[in-house]
PDB file of N, CA and C in Angstrom:
ATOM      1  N   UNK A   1     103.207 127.714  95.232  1.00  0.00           N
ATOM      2  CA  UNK A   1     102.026 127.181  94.606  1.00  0.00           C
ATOM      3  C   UNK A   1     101.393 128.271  93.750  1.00  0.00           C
ATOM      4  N   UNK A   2     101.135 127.862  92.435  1.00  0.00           N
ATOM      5  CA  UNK A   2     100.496 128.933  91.830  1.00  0.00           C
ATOM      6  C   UNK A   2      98.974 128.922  92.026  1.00  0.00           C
ATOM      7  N   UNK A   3      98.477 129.762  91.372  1.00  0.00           N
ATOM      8  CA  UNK A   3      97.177 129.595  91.726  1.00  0.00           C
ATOM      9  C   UNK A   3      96.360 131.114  90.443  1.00  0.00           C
ATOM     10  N   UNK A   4      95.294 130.188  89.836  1.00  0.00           N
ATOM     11  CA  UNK A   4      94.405 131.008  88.955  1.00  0.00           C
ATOM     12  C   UNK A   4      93.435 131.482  89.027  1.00  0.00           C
ATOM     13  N   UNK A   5      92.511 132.169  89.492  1.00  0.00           N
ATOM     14  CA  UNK A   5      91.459 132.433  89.641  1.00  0.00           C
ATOM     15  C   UNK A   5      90.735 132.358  88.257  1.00  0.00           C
ATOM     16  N   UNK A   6      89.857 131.482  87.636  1.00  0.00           N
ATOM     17  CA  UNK A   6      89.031 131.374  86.797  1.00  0.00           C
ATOM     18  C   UNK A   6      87.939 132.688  86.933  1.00  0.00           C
ATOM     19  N   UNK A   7      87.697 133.365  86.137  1.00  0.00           N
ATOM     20  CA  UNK A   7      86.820 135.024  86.112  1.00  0.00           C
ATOM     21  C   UNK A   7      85.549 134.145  85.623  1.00  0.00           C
ATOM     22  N   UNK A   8      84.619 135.215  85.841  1.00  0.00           N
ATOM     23  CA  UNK A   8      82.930 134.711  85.044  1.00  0.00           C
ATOM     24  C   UNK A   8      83.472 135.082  83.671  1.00  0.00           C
ATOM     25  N   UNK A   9      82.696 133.876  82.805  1.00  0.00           N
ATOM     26  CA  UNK A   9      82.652 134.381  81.124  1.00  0.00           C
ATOM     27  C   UNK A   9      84.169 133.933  80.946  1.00  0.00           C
ATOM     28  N   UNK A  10      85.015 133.228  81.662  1.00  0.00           N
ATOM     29  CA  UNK A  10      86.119 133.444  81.048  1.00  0.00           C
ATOM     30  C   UNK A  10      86.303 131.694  80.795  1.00  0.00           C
ATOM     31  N   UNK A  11      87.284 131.824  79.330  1.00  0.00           N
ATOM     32  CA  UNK A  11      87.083 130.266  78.996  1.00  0.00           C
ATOM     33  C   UNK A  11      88.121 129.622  79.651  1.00  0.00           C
ATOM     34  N   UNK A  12      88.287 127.769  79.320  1.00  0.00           N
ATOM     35  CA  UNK A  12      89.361 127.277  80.074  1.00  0.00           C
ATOM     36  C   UNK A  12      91.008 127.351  79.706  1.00  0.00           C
ATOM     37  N   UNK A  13      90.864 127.781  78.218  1.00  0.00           N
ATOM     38  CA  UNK A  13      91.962 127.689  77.018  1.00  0.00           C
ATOM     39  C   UNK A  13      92.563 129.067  78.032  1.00  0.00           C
ATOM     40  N   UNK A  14      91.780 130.403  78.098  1.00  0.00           N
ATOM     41  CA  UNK A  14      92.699 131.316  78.163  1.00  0.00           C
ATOM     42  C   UNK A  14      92.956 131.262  80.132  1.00  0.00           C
ATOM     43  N   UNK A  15      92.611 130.402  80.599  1.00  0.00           N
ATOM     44  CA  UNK A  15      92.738 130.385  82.081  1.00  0.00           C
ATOM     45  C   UNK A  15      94.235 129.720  82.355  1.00  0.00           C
ATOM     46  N   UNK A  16      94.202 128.678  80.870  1.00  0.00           N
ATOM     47  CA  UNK A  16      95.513 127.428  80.939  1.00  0.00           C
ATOM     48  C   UNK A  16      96.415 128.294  81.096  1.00  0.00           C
ATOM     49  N   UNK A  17      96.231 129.943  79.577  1.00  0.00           N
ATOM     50  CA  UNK A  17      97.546 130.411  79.337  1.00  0.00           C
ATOM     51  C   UNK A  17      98.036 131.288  80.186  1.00  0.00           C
ATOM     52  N   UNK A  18      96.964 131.470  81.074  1.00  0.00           N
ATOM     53  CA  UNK A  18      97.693 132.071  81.809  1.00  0.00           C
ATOM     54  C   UNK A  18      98.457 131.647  83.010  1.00  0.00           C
ATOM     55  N   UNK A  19      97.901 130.082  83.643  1.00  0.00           N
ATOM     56  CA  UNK A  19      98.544 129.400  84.419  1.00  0.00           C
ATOM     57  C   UNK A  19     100.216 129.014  83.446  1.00  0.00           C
ATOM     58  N   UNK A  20     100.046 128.671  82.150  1.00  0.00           N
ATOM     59  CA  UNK A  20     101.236 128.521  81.509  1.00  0.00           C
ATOM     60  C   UNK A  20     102.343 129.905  82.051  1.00  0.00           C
ATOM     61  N   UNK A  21     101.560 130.800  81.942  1.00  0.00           N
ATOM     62  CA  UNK A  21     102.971 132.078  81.419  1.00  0.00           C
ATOM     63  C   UNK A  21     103.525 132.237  83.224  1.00  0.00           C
ATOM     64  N   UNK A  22     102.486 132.299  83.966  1.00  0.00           N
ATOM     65  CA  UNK A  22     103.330 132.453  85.219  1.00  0.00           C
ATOM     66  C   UNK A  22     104.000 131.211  85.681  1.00  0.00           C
ATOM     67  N   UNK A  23     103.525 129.920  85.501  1.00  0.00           N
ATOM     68  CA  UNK A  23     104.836 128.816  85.971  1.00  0.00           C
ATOM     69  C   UNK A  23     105.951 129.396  85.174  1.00  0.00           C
ATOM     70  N   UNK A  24     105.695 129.719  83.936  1.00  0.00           N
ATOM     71  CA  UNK A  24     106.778 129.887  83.194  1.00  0.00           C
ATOM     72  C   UNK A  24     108.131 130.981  83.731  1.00  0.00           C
ATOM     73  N   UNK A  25     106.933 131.981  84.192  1.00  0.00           N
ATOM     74  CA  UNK A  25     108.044 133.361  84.929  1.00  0.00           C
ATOM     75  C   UNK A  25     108.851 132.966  86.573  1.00  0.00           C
ATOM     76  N   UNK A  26     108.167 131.563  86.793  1.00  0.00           N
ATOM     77  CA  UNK A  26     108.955 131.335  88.153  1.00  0.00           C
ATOM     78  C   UNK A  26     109.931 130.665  88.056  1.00  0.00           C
ATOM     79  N   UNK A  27     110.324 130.075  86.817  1.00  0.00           N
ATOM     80  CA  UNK A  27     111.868 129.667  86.571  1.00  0.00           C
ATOM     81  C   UNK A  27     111.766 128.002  87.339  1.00  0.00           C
ATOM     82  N   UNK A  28     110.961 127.299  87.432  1.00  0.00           N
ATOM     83  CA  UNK A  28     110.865 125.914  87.733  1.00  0.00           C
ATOM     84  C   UNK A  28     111.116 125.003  86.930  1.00  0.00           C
ATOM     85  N   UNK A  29     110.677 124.954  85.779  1.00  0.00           N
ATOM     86  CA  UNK A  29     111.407 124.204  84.328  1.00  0.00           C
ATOM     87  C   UNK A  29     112.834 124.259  84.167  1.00  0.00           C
ATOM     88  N   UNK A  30     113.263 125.826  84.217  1.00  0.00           N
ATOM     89  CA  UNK A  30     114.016 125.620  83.893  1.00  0.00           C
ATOM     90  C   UNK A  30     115.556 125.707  85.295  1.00  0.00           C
ATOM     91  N   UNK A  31     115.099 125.913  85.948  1.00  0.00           N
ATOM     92  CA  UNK A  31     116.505 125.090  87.447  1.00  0.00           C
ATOM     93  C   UNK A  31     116.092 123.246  87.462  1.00  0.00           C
ATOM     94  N   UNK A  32     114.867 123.290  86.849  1.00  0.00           N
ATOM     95  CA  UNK A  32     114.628 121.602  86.617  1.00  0.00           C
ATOM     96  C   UNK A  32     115.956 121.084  85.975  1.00  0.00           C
ATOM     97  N   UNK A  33     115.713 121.518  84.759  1.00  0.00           N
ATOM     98  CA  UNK A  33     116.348 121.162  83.397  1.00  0.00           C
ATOM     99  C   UNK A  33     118.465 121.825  83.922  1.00  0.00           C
ATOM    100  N   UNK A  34     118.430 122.387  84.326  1.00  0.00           N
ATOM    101  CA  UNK A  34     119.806 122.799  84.930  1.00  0.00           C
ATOM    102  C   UNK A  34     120.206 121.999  86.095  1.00  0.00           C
ATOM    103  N   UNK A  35     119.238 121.091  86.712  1.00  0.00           N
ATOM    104  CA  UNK A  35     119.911 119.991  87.889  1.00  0.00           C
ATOM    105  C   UNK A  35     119.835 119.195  87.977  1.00  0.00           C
ATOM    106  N   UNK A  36     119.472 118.778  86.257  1.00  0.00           N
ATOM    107  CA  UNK A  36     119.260 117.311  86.265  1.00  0.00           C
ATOM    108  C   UNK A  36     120.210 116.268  85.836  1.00  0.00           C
ATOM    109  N   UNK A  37     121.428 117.365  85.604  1.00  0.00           N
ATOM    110  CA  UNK A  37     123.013 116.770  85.323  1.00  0.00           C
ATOM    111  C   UNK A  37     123.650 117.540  86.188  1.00  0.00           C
ATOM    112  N   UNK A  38     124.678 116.987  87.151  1.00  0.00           N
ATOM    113  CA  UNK A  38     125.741 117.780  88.129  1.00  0.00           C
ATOM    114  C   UNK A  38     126.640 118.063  87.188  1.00  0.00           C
ATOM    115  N   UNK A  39     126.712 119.216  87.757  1.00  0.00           N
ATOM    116  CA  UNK A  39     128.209 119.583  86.739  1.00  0.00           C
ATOM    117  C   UNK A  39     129.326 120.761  87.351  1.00  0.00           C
ATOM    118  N   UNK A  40     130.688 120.381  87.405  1.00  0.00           N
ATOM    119  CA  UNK A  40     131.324 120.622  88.747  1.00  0.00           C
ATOM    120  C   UNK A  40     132.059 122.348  88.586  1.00  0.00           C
ATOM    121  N   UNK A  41     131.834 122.424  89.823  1.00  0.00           N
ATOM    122  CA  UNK A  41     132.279 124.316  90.005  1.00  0.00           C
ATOM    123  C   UNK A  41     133.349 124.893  88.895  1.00  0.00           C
ATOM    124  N   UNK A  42     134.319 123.939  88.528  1.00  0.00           N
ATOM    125  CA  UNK A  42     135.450 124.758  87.745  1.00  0.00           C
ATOM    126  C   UNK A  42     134.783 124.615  86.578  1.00  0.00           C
ATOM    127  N   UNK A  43     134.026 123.776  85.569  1.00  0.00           N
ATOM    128  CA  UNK A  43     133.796 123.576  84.483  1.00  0.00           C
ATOM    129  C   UNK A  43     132.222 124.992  84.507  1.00  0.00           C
ATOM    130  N   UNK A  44     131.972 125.234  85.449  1.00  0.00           N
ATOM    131  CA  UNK A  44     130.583 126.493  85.019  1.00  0.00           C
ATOM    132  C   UNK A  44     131.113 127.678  85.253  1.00  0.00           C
ATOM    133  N   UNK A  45     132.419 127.661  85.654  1.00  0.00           N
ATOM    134  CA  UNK A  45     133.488 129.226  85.736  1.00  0.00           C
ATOM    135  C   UNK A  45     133.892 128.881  84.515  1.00  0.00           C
ATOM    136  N   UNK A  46     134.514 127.834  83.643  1.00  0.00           N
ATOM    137  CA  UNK A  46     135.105 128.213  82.523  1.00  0.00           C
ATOM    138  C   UNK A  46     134.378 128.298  81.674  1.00  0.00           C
ATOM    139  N   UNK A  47     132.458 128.003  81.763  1.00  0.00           N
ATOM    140  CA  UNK A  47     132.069 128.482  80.706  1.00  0.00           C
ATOM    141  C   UNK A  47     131.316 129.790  80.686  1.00  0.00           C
ATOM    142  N   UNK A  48     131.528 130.379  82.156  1.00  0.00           N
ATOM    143  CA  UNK A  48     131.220 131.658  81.869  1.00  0.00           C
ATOM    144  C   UNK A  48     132.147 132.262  81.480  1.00  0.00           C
ATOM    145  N   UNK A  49     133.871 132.190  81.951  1.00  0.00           N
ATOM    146  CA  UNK A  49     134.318 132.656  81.181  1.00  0.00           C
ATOM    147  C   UNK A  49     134.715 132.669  79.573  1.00  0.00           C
ATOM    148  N   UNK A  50     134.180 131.688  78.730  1.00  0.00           N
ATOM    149  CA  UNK A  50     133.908 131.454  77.719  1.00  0.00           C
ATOM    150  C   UNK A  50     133.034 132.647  76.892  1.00  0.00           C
ATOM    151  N   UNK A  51     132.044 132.598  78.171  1.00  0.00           N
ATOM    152  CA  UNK A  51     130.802 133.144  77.488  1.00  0.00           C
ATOM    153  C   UNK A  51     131.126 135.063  77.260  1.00  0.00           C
ATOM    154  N   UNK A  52     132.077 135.047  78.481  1.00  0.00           N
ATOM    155  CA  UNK A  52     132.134 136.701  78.941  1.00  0.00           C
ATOM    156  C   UNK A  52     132.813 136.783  77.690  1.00  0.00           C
ATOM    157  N   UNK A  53     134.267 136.198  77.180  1.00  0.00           N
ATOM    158  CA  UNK A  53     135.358 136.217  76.544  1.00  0.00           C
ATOM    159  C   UNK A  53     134.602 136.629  74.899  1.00  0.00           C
ATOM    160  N   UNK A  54     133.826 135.641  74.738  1.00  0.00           N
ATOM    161  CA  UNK A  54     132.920 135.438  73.358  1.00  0.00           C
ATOM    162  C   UNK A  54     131.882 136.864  73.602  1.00  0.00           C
ATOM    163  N   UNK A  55     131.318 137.183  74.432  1.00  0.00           N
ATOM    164  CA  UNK A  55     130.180 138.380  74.495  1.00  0.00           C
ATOM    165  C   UNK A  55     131.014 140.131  74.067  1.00  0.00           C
ATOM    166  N   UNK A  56     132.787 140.192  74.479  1.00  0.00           N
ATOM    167  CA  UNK A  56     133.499 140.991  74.266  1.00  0.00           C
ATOM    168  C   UNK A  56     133.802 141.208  72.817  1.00  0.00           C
ATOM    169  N   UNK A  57     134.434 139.852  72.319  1.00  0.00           N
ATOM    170  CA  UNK A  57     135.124 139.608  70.915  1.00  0.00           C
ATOM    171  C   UNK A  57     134.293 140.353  70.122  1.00  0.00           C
ATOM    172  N   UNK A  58     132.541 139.851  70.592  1.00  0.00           N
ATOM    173  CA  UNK A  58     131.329 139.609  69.404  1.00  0.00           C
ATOM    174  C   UNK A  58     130.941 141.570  69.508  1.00  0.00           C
ATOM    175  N   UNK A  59     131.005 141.771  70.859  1.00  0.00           N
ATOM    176  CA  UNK A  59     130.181 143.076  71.088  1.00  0.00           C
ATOM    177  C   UNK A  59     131.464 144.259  71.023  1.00  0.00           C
ATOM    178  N   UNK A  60     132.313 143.999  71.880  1.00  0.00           N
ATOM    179  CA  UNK A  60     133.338 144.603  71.955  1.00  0.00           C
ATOM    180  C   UNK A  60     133.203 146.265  72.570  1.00  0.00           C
ATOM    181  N   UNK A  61     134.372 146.741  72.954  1.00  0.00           N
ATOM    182  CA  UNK A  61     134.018 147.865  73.443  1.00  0.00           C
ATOM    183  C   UNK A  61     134.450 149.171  72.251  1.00  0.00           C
ATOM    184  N   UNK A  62     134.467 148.889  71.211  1.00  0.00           N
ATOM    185  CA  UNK A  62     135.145 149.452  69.723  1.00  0.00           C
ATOM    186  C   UNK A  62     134.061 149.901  69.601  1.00  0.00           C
ATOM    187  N   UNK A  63     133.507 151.099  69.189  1.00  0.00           N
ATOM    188  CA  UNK A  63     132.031 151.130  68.990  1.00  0.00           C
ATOM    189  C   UNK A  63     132.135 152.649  67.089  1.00  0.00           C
ATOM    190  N   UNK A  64     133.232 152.087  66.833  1.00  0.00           N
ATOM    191  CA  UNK A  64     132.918 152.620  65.559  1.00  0.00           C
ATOM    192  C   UNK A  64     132.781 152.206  64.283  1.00  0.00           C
TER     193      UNK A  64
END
């Protein structure tokens, strides 16, 4: 549960943003948005290995 403490003098706009930025840092949106389609063990290994494969090509260990 989050929770804001509203300060004296302080308005409601900057109380929101800050309730915004910490839901935001607890990652609830987004494991939302990641389980709201199943999607099966071999197909999220092949797209990490996709991703590793593509992060090498792009970055590579060549560094001249």
């Amino acid at each position: 549960m989050i929770i804001v403490q509203i300060k004296e003098n302080e308005s409601v706009d900057r109380a929101l943003k800050r309730f915004k930025k910490k839901f935001e840092r607890t990652g609830v949106l987004k494991e939302l948005r990641r389980r709201t389609f199943f999607q099966k063990p071999s197909i999220t290994q092949r797209k990490q290995k996709q991703k590793a494969i593509y992060k090498q090509a792009t970055y590579g260990t060549d560094a001249s």
